[in-house]
C-alpha atoms as a PDB file:
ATOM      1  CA  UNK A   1     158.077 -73.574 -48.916  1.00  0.00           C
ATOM      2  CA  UNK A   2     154.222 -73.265 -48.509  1.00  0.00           C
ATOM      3  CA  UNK A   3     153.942 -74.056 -52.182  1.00  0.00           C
ATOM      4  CA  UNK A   4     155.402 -76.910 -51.159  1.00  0.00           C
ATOM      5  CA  UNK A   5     153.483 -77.855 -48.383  1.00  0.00           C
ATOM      6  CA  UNK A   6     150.682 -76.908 -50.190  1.00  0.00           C
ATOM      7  CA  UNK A   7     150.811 -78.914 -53.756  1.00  0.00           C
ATOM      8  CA  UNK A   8     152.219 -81.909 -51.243  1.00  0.00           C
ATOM      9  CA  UNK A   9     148.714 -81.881 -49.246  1.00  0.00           C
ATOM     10  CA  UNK A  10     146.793 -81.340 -52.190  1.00  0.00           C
ATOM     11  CA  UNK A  11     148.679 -84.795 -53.630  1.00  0.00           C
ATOM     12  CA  UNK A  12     148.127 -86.545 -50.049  1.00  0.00           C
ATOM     13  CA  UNK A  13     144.716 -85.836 -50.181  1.00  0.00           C
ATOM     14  CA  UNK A  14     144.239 -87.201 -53.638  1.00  0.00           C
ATOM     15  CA  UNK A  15     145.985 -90.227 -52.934  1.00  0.00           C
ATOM     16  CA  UNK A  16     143.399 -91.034 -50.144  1.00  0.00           C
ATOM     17  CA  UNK A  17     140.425 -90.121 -52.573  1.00  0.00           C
ATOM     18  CA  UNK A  18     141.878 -92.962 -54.741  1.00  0.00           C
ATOM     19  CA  UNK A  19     141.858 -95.290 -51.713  1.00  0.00           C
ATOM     20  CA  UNK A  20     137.944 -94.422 -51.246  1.00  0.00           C
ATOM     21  CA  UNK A  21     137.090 -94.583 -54.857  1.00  0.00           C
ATOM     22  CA  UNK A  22     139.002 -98.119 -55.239  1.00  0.00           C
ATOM     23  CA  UNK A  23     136.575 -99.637 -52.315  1.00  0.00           C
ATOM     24  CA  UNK A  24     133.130 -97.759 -53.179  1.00  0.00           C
ATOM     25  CA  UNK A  25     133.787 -98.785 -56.852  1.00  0.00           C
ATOM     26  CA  UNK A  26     134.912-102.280 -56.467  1.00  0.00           C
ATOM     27  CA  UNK A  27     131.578-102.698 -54.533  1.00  0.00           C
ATOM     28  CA  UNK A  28     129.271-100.714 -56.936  1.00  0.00           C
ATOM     29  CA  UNK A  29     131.171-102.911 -59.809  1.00  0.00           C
ATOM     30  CA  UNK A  30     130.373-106.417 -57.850  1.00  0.00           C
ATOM     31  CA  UNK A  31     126.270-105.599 -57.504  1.00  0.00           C
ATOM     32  CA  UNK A  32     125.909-103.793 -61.268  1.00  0.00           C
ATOM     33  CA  UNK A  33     128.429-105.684 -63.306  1.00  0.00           C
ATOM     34  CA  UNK A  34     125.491-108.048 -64.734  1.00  0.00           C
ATOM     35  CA  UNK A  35     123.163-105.320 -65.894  1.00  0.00           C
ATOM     36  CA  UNK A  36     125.811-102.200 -66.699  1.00  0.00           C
ATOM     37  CA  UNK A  37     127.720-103.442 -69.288  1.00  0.00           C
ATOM     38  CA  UNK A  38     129.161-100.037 -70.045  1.00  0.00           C
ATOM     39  CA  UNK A  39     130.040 -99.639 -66.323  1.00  0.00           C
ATOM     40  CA  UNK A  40     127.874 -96.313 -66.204  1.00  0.00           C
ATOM     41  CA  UNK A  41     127.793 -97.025 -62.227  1.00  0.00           C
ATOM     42  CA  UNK A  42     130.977 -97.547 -61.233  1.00  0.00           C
ATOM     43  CA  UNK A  43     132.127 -94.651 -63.704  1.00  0.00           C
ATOM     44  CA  UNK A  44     130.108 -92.328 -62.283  1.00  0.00           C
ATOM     45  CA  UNK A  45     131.800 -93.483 -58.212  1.00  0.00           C
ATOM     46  CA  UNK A  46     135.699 -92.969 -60.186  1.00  0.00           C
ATOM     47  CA  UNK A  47     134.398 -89.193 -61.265  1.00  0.00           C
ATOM     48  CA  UNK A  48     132.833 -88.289 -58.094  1.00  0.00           C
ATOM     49  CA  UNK A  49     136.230 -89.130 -56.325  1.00  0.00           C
ATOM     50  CA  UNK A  50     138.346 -88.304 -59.070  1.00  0.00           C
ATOM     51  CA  UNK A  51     136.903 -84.279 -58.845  1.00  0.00           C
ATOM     52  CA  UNK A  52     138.573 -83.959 -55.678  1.00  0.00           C
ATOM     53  CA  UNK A  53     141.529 -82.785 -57.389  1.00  0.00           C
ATOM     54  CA  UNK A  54     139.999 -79.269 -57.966  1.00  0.00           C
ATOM     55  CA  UNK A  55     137.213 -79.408 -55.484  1.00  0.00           C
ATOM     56  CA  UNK A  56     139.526 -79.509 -52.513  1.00  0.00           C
ATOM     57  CA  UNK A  57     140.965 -76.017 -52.725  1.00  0.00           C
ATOM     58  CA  UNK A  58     138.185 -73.150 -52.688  1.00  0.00           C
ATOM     59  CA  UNK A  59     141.002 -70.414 -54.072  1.00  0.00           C
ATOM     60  CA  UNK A  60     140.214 -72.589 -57.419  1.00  0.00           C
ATOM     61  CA  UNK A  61     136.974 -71.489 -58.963  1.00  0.00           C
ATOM     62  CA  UNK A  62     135.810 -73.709 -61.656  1.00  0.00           C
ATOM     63  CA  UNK A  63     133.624 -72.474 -64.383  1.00  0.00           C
ATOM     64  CA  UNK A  64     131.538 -74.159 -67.070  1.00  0.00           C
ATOM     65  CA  UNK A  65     130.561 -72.873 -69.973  1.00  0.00           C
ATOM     66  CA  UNK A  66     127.515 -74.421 -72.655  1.00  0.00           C
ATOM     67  CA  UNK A  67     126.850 -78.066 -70.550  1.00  0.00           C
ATOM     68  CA  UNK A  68     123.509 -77.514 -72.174  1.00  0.00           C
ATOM     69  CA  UNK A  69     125.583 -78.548 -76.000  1.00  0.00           C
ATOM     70  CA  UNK A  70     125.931 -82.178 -74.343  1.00  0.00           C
ATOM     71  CA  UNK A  71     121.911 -82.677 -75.069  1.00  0.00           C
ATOM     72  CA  UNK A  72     122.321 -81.654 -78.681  1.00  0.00           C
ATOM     73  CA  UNK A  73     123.080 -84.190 -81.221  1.00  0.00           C
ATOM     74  CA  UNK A  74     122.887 -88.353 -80.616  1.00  0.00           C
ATOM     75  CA  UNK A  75     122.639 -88.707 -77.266  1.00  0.00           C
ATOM     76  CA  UNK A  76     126.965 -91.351 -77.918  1.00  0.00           C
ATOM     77  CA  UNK A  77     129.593 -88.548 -79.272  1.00  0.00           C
ATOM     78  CA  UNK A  78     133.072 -88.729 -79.724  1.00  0.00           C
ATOM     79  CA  UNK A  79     133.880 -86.153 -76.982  1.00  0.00           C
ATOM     80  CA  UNK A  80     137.364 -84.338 -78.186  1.00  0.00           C
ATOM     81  CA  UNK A  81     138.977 -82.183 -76.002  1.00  0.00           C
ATOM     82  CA  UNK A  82     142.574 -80.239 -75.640  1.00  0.00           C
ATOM     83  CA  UNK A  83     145.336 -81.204 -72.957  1.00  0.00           C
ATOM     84  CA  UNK A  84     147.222 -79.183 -70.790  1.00  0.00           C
ATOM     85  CA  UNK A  85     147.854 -80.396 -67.629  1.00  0.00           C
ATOM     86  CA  UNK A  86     147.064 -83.781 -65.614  1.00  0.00           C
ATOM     87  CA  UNK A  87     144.677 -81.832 -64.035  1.00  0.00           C
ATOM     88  CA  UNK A  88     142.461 -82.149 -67.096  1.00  0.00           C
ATOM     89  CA  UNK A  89     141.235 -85.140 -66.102  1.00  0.00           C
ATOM     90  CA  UNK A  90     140.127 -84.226 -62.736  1.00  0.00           C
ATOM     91  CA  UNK A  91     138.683 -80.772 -63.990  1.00  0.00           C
ATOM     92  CA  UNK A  92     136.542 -82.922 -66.600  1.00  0.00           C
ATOM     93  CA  UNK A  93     135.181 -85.224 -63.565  1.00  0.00           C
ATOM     94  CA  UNK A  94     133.647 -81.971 -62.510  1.00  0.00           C
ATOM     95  CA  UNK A  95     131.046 -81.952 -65.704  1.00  0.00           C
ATOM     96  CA  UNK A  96     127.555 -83.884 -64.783  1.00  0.00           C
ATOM     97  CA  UNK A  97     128.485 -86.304 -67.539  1.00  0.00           C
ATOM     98  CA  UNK A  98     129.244 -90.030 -67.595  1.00  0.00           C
ATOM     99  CA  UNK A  99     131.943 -90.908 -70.317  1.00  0.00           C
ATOM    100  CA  UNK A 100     134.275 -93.188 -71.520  1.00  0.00           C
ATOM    101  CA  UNK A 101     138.326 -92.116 -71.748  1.00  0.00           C
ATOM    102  CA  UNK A 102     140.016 -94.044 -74.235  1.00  0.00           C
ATOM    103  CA  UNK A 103     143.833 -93.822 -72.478  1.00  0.00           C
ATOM    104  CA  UNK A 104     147.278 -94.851 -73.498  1.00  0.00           C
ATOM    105  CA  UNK A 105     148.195 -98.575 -72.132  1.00  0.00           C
ATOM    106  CA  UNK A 106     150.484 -97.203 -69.784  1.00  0.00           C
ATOM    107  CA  UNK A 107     147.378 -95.520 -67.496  1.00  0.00           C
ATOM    108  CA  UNK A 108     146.200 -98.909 -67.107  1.00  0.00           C
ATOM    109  CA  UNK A 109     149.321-100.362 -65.233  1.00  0.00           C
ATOM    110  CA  UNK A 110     149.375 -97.529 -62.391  1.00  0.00           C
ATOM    111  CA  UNK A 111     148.434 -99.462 -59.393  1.00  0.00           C
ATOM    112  CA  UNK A 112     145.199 -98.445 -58.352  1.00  0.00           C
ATOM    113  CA  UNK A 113     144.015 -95.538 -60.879  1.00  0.00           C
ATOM    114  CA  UNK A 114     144.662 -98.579 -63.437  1.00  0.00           C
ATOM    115  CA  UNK A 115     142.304-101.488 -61.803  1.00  0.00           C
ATOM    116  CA  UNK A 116     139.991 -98.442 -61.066  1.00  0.00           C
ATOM    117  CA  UNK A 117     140.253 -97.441 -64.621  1.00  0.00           C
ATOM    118  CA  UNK A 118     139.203-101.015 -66.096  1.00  0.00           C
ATOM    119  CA  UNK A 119     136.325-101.257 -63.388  1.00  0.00           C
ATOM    120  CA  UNK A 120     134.880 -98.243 -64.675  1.00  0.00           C
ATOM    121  CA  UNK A 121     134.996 -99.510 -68.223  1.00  0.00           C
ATOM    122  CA  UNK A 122     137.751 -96.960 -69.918  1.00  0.00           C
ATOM    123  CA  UNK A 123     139.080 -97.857 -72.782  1.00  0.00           C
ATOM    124  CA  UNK A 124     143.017 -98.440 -73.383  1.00  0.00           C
ATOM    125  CA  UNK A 125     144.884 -97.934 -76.471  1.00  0.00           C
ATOM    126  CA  UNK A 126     148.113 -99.066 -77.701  1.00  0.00           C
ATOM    127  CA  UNK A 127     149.588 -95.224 -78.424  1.00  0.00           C
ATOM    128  CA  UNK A 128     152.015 -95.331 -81.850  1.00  0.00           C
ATOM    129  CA  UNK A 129     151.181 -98.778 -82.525  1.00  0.00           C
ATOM    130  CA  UNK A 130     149.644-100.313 -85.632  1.00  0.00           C
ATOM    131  CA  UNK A 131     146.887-101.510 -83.601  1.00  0.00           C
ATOM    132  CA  UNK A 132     146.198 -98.357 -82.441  1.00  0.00           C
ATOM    133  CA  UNK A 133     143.499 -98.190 -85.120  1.00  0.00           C
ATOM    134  CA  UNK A 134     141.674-101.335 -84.001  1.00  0.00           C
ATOM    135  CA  UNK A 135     142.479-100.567 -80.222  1.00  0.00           C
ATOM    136  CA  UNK A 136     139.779 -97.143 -80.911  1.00  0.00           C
ATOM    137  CA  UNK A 137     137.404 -99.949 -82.423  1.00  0.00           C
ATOM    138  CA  UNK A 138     136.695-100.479 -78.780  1.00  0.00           C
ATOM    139  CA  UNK A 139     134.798 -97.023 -78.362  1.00  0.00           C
ATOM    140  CA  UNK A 140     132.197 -97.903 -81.114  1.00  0.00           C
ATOM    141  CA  UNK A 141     129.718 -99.990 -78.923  1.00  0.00           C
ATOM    142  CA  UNK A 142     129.478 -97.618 -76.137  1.00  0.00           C
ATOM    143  CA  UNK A 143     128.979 -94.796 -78.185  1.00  0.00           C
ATOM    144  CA  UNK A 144     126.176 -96.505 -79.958  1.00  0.00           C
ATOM    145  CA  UNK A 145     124.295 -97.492 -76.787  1.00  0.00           C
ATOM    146  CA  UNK A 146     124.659 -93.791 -76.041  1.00  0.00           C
ATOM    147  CA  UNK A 147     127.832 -93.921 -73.844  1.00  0.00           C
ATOM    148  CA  UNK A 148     130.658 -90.588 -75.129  1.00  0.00           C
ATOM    149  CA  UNK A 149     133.946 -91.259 -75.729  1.00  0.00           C
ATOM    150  CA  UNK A 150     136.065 -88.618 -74.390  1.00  0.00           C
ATOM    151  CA  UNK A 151     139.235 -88.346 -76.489  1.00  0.00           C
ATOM    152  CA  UNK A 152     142.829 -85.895 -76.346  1.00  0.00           C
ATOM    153  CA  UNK A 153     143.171 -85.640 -80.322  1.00  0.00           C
ATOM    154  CA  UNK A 154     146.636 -83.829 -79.824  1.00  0.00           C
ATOM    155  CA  UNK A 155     147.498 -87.376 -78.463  1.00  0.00           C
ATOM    156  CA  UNK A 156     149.935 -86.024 -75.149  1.00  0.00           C
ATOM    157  CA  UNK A 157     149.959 -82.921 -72.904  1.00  0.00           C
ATOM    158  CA  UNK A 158     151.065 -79.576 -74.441  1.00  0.00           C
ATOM    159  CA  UNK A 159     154.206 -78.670 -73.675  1.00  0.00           C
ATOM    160  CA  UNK A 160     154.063 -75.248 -73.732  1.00  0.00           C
ATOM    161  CA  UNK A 161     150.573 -74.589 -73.334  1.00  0.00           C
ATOM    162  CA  UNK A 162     149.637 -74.111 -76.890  1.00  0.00           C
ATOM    163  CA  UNK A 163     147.469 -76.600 -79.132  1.00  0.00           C
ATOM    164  CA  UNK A 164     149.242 -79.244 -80.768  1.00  0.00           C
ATOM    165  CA  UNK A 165     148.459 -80.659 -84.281  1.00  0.00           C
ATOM    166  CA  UNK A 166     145.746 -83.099 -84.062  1.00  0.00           C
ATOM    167  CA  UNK A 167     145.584 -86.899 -84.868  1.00  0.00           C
ATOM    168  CA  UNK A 168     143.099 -88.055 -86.957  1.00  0.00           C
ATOM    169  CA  UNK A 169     142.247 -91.327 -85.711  1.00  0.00           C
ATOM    170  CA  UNK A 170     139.085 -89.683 -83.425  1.00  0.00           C
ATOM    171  CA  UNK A 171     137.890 -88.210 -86.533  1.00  0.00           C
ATOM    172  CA  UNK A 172     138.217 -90.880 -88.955  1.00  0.00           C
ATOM    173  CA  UNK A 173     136.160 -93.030 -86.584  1.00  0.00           C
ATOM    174  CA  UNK A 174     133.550 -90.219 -86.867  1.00  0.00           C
ATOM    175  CA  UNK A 175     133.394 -90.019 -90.491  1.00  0.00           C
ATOM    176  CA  UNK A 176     133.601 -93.769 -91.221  1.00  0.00           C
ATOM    177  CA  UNK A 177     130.769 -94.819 -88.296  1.00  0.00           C
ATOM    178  CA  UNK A 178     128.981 -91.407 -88.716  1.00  0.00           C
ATOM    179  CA  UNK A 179     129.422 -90.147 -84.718  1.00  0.00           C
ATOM    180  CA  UNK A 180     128.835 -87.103 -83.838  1.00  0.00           C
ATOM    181  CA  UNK A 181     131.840 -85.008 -82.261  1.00  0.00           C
ATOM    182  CA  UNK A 182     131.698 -83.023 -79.430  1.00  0.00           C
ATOM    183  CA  UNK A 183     134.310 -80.281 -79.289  1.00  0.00           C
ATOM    184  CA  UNK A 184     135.275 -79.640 -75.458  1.00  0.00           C
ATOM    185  CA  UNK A 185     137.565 -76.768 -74.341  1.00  0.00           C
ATOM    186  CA  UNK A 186     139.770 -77.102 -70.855  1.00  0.00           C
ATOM    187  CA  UNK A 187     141.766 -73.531 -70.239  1.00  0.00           C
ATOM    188  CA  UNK A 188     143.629 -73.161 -66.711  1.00  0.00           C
ATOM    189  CA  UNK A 189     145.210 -75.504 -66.229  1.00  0.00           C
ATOM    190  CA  UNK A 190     148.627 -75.470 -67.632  1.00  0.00           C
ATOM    191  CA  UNK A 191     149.246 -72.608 -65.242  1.00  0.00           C
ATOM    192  CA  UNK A 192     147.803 -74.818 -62.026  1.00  0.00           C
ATOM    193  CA  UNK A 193     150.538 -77.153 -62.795  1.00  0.00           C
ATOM    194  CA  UNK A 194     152.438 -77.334 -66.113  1.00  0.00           C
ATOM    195  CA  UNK A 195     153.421 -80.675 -67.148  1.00  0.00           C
ATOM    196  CA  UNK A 196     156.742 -82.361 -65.506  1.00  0.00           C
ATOM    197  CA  UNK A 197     156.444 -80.128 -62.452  1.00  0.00           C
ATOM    198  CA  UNK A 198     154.342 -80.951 -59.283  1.00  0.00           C
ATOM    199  CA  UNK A 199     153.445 -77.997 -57.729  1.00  0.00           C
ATOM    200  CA  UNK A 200     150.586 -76.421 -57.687  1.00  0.00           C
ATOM    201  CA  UNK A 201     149.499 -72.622 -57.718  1.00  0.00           C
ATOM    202  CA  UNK A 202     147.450 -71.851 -54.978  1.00  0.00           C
ATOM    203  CA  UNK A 203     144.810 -69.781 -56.862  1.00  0.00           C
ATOM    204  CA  UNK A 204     143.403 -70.004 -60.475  1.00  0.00           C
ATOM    205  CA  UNK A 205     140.476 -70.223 -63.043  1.00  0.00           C
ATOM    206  CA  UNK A 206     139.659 -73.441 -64.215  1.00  0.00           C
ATOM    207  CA  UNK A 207     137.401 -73.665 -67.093  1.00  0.00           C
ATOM    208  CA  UNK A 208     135.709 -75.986 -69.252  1.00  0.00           C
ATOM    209  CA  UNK A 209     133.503 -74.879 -72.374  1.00  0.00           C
ATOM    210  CA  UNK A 210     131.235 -77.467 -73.942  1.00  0.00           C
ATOM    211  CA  UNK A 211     130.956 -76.291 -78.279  1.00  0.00           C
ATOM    212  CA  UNK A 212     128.588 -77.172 -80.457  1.00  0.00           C
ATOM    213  CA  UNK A 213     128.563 -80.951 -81.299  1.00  0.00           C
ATOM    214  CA  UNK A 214     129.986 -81.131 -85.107  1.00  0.00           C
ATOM    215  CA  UNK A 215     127.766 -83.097 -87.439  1.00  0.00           C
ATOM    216  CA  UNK A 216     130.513 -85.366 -89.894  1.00  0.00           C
ATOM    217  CA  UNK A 217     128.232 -85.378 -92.283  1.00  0.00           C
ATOM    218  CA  UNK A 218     128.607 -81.650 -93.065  1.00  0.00           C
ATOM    219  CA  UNK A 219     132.168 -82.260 -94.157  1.00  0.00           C
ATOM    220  CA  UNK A 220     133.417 -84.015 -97.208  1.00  0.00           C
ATOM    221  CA  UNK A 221     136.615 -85.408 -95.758  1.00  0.00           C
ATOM    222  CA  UNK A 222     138.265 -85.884 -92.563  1.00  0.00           C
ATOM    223  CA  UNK A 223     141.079 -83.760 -92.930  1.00  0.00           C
ATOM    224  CA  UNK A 224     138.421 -81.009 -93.019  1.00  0.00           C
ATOM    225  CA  UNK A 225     136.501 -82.486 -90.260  1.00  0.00           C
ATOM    226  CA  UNK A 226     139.463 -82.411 -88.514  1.00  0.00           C
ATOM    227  CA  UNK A 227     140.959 -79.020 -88.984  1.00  0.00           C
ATOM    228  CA  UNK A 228     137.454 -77.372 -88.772  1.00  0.00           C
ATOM    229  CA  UNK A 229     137.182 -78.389 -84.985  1.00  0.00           C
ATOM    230  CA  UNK A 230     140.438 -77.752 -84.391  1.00  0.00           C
ATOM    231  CA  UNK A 231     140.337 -74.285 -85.159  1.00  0.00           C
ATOM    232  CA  UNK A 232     137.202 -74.234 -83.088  1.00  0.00           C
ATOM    233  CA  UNK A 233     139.159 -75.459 -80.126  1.00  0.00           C
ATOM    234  CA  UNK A 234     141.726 -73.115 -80.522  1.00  0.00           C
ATOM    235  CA  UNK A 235     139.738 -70.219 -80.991  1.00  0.00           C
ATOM    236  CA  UNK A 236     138.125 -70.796 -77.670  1.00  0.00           C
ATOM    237  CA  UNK A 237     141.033 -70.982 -75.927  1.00  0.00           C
ATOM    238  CA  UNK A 238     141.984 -68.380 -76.673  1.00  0.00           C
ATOM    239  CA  UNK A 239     138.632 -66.249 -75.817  1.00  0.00           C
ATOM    240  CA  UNK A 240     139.329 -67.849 -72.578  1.00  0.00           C
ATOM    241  CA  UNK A 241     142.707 -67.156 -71.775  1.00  0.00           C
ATOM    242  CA  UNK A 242     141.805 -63.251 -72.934  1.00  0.00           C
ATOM    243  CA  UNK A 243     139.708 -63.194 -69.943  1.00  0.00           C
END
């Protein structure tokens, strides 16, 4: 029952923290719209509310690990990152750095977190369509003004809170436009609420390791682009889940 009561006051909570962020960013969107084409201003009003996720509850301590690997490398990366848990996305809010998501259509039609969502500039792709490929053209201007691109290569949530196979499309972007990737590890939580259940655990470690930004030019194809960060992912995952 206090699980319950709990994960339901967490959710009420967050609700209202969309409510704020809809007002504070529809008015830093009106006044910056004409000189923040990227929407770096009204991004940065979506992540300050949408942290409050994981900032609410002090029995969740959130750790970062390497922030200092954004600097490295062009300043626009192709951020890649695993996924475990909706959570994710709050949890990455929490990092003192202002990037695009590129999102599946669907995102965009929530009431709210969707107008939200276009205010702050994200980008929305058509997920197992053939203009999926064209839809992650979209990302290539921001990142060469020096906006990241925050991707989930594994395409959905884990299941089972293991890393999935990756799609390629982040990667072949990288290789054909020569952007930098910047490997980003999330570990915690699955177990603060796996997917397709609601509740959340009242305690936890939430963690996100920045890696080393990969260079694309030290790989002669994207298949081995692609498995080479991989296996960088999942080998810090599971240094962090050892812990």
């Amino acid at each position: 029952m206090m699980k319950t009561i709990f994960s339901a006051f967490i959710w009420f909570m967050y609700g209202v923290s969309f409510v704020f962020s809809l007002v504070f960013c529809t008015i830093v969107f009106l006044f910056t719209f004409p000189f923040d084409p990227h929407r770096r201003c009204t991004n940065a009003v979506m992540m300050f509310f949408g942290q409050t996720m994981v900032r609410i509850n002090p029995f969740w301590k959130i750790h970062h690990i390497g922030l200092d690997n954004f600097q490295k490398g062009p300043k626009g990366k192709i951020c890649v990152a695993n996924h475990q848990s909706f959570v994710d996305m709050p949890l990455m809010a929490t990092v003192p750095y202002n990037m695009k998501w590129v999102s599946k259509k669907e995102i965009f039609k929530i009431p709210i977190v969707g107008l939200i969502m276009r205010m702050a500039g994200h980008i929305s792709v058509d997920r197992g369509s053939v203009s999926a490929a064209k839809s992650l053209l979209k990302m290539n201007e921001p990142i060469r003004d020096g906006v990241s691109v925050m991707i989930f290569p594994e395409g959905t949530r884990s299941r089972e809170g293991k890393l999935k196979p990756f799609k390629k499309g982040a990667f072949h972007a990288s290789k054909d436009f020569g952007f930098w990737v910047q490997p980003v590890v999330m570990e915690g939580t699955y177990k603060l609420m796996p997917p397709d259940n609601w509740k959340l655990h009242y305690k936890g470690n939430l963690y996100v390791s920045v890696l080393e930004p990969v260079n694309p030019d030290d790989f002669e194809s994207v298949e081995e682009m692609t498995d080479h960060v991989r296996n960088l992912i999942n080998t810090e995952v599971q240094r962090l889940q050892a812990l």
